[in-house]
C-alpha atoms as a PDB file:
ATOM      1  CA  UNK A   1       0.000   0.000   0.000  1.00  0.00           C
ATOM      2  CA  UNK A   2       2.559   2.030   0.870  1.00  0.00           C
ATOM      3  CA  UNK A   3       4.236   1.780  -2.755  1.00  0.00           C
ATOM      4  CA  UNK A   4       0.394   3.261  -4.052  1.00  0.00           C
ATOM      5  CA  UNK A   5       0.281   6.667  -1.764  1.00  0.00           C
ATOM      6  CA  UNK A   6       4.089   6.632  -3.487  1.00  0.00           C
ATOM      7  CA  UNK A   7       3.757   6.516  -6.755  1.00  0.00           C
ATOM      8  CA  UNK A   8       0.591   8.610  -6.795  1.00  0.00           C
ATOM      9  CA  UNK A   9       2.529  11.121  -4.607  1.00  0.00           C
ATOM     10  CA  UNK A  10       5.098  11.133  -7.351  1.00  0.00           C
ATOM     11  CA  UNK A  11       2.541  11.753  -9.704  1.00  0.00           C
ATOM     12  CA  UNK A  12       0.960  14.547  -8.549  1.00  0.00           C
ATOM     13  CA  UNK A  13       4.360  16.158  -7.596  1.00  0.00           C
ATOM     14  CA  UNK A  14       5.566  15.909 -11.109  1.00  0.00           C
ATOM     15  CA  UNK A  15       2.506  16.280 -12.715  1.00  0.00           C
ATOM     16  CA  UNK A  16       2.784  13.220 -14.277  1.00  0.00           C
ATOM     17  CA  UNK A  17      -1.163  12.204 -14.860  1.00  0.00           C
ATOM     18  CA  UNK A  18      -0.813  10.688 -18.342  1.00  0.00           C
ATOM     19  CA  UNK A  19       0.719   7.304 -16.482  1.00  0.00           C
ATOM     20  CA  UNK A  20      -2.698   7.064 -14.570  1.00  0.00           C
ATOM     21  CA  UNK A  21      -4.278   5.704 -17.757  1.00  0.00           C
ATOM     22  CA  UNK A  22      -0.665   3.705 -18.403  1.00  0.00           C
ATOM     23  CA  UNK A  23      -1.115   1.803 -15.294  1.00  0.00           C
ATOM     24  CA  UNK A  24      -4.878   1.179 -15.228  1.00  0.00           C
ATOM     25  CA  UNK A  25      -4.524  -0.608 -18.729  1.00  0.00           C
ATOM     26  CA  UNK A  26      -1.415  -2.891 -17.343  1.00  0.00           C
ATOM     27  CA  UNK A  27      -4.057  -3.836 -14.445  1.00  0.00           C
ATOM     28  CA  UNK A  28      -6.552  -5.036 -16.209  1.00  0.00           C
ATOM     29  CA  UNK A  29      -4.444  -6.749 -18.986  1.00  0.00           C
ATOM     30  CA  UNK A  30      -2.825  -8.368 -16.278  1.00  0.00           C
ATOM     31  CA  UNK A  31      -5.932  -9.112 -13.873  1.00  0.00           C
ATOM     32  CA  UNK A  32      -7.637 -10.830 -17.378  1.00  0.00           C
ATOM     33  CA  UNK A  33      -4.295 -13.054 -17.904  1.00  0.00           C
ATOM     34  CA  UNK A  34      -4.568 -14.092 -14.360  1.00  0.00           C
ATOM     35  CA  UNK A  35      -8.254 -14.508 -13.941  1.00  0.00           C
ATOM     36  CA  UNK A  36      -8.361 -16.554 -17.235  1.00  0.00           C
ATOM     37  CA  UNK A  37      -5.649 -18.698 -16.956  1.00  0.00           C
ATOM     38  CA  UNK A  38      -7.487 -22.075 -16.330  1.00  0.00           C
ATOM     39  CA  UNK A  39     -10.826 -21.440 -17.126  1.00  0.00           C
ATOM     40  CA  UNK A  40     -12.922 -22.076 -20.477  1.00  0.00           C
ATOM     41  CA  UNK A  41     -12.695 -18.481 -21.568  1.00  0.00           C
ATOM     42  CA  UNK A  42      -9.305 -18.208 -21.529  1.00  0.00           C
ATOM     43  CA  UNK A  43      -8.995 -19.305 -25.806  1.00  0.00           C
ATOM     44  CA  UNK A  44     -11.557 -16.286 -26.447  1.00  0.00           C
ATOM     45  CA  UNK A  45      -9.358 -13.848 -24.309  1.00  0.00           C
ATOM     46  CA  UNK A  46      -6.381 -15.040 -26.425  1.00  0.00           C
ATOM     47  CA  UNK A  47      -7.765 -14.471 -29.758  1.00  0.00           C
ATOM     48  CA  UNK A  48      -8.609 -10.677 -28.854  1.00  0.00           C
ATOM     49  CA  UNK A  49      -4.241 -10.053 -28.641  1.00  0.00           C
END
Protein backbone atom coordinates (compact mmCIF):
# COMPACT_ATOMS: atom_id res chain seq x y z
CA UNK A 1 0.00 0.00 0.00
CA UNK A 2 2.56 2.03 0.87
CA UNK A 3 4.24 1.78 -2.75
CA UNK A 4 0.39 3.26 -4.05
CA UNK A 5 0.28 6.67 -1.76
CA UNK A 6 4.09 6.63 -3.49
CA UNK A 7 3.76 6.52 -6.75
CA UNK A 8 0.59 8.61 -6.79
CA UNK A 9 2.53 11.12 -4.61
CA UNK A 10 5.10 11.13 -7.35
CA UNK A 11 2.54 11.75 -9.70
CA UNK A 12 0.96 14.55 -8.55
CA UNK A 13 4.36 16.16 -7.60
CA UNK A 14 5.57 15.91 -11.11
CA UNK A 15 2.51 16.28 -12.72
CA UNK A 16 2.78 13.22 -14.28
CA UNK A 17 -1.16 12.20 -14.86
CA UNK A 18 -0.81 10.69 -18.34
CA UNK A 19 0.72 7.30 -16.48
CA UNK A 20 -2.70 7.06 -14.57
CA UNK A 21 -4.28 5.70 -17.76
CA UNK A 22 -0.67 3.71 -18.40
CA UNK A 23 -1.11 1.80 -15.29
CA UNK A 24 -4.88 1.18 -15.23
CA UNK A 25 -4.52 -0.61 -18.73
CA UNK A 26 -1.41 -2.89 -17.34
CA UNK A 27 -4.06 -3.84 -14.44
CA UNK A 28 -6.55 -5.04 -16.21
CA UNK A 29 -4.44 -6.75 -18.99
CA UNK A 30 -2.83 -8.37 -16.28
CA UNK A 31 -5.93 -9.11 -13.87
CA UNK A 32 -7.64 -10.83 -17.38
CA UNK A 33 -4.30 -13.05 -17.90
CA UNK A 34 -4.57 -14.09 -14.36
CA UNK A 35 -8.25 -14.51 -13.94
CA UNK A 36 -8.36 -16.55 -17.23
CA UNK A 37 -5.65 -18.70 -16.96
CA UNK A 38 -7.49 -22.08 -16.33
CA UNK A 39 -10.83 -21.44 -17.13
CA UNK A 40 -12.92 -22.08 -20.48
CA UNK A 41 -12.70 -18.48 -21.57
CA UNK A 42 -9.30 -18.21 -21.53
CA UNK A 43 -9.00 -19.31 -25.81
CA UNK A 44 -11.56 -16.29 -26.45
CA UNK A 45 -9.36 -13.85 -24.31
CA UNK A 46 -6.38 -15.04 -26.42
CA UNK A 47 -7.76 -14.47 -29.76
CA UNK A 48 -8.61 -10.68 -28.85
CA UNK A 49 -4.24 -10.05 -28.64
Amino acid sequence: MDFLIELWRFMRARRKYWLVPIIMLLLVFGGLIVLTKGSAVAPFIYTLF
